[in-house]
Protein backbone atom coordinates (compact mmCIF):
# COMPACT_ATOMS: atom_id res chain seq x y z
CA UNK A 1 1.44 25.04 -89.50
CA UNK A 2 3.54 22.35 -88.59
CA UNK A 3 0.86 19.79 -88.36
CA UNK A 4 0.22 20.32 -92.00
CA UNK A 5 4.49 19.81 -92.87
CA UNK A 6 4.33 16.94 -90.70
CA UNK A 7 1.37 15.48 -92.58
CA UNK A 8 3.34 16.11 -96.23
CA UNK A 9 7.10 14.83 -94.65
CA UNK A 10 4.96 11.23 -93.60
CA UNK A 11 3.79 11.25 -97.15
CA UNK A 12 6.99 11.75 -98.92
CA UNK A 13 8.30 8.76 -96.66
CA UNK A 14 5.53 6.56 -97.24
CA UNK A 15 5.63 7.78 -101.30
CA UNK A 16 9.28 6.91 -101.34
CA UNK A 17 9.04 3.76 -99.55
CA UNK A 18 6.23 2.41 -102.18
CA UNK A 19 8.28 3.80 -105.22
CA UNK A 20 10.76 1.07 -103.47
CA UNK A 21 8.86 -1.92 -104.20
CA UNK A 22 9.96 -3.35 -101.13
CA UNK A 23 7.61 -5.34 -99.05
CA UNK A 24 5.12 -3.68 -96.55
CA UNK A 25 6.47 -4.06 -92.84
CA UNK A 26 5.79 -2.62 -89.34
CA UNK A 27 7.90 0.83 -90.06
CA UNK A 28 5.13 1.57 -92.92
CA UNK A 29 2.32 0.79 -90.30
CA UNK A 30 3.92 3.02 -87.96
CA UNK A 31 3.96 5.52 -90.63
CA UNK A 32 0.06 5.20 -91.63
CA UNK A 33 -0.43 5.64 -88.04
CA UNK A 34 1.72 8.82 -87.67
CA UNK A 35 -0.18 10.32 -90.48
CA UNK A 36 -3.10 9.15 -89.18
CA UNK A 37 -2.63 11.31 -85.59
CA UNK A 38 -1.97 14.34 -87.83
CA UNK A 39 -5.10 13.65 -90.17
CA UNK A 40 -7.12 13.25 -86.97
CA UNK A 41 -5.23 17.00 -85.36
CA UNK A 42 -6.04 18.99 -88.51
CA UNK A 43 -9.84 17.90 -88.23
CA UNK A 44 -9.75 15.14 -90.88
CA UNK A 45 -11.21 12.35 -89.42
CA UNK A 46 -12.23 10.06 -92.28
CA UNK A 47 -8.52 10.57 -93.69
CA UNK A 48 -7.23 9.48 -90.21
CA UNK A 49 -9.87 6.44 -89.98
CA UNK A 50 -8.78 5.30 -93.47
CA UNK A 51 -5.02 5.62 -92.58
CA UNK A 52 -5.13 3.60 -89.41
CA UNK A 53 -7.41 0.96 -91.25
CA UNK A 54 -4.65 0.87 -93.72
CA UNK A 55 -2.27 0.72 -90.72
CA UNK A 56 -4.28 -2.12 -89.25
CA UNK A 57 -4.61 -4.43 -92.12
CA UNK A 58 -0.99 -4.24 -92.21
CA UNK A 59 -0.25 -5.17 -88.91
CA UNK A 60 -2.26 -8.02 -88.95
CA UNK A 61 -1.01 -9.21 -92.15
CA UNK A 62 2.90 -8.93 -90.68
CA UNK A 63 2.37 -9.64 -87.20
CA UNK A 64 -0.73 -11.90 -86.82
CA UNK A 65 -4.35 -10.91 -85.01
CA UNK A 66 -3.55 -11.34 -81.70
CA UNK A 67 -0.01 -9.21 -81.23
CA UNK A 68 -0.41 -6.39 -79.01
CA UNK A 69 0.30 -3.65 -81.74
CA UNK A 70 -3.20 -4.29 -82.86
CA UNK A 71 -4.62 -3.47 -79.85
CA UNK A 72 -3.43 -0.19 -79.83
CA UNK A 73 -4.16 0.19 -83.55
CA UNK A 74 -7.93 -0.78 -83.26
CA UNK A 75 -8.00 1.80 -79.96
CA UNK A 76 -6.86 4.38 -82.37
CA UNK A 77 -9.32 3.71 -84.56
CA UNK A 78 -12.13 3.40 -82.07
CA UNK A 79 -10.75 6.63 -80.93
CA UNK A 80 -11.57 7.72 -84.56
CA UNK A 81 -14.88 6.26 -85.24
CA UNK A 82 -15.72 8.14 -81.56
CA UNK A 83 -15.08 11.49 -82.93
CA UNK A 84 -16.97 11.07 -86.01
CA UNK A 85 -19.92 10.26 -84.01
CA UNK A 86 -19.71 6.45 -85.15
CA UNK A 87 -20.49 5.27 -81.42
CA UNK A 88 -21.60 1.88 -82.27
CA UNK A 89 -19.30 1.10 -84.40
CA UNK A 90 -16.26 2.59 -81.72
CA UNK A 91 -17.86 0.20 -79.33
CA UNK A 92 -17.15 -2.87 -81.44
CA UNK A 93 -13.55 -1.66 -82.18
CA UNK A 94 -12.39 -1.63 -78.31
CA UNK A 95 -9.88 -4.41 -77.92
CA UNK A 96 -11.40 -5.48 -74.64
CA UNK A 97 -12.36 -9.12 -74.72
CA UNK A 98 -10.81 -11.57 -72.75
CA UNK A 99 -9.48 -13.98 -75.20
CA UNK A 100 -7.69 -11.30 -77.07
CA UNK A 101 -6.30 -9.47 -74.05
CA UNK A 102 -5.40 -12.75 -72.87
CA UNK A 103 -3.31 -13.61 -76.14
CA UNK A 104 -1.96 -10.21 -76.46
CA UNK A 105 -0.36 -10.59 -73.08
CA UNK A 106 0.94 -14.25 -73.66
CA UNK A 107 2.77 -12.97 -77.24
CA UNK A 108 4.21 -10.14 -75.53
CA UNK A 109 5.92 -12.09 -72.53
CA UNK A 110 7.06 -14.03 -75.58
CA UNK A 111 8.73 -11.22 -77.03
CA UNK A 112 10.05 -9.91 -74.18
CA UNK A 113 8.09 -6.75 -73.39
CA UNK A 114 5.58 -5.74 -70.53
């Protein structure tokens, strides 16, 4: 269905965009991500955890631990873990500790956003 075309049009972008050579940036995490959600809709969970790992380690290697896009890139993948029963492991993924909600908020006022 149209999960499935969306799945194979996020490839084709994400194929094209490494045929590029061009440095990673936030549009490919974004991408990872997208694919991710659709991995995670047609039942593919390890796909989408893999994705929005992939996702993650770009983030922080663009935009640093602590900006808020990780945050709700390691929700998505405790989201992930939760579904494939990996409780323990979903628990240690939630970006809820002070420090980091603390220097999310401090990097967004920075940057403008709320």
């Amino acid at each position: 269905g149209r999960a499935e075309e969306a799945g194979r049009e996020l490839a084709a972008i994400l194929e094209m965009r490494r045929r590029m050579n061009e440095p990673e940036t936030k549009l490919d995490a974004e991408l990872l991500s997208a694919q991710a959600a659709v991995a995670a809709k047609l039942g593919q969970q390890q796909k989408s955890l893999d994705l929005q790992m992939k996702a993650l380690a770009i983030r922080k290697r663009i935009q640093g631990e602590h900006h808020p896009d990780i945050a709700a890139n390691t929700a998505n993948i405790a989201g992930v873990l939760q579904n494939l029963g990996r409780y323990d492991e979903a628990l240690r993924e939630q970006p809820d500790n002070l420090e980091f909600r603390t220097k999310s908020i401090a990097i967004s006022a920075m940057l403008g956003r709320r």
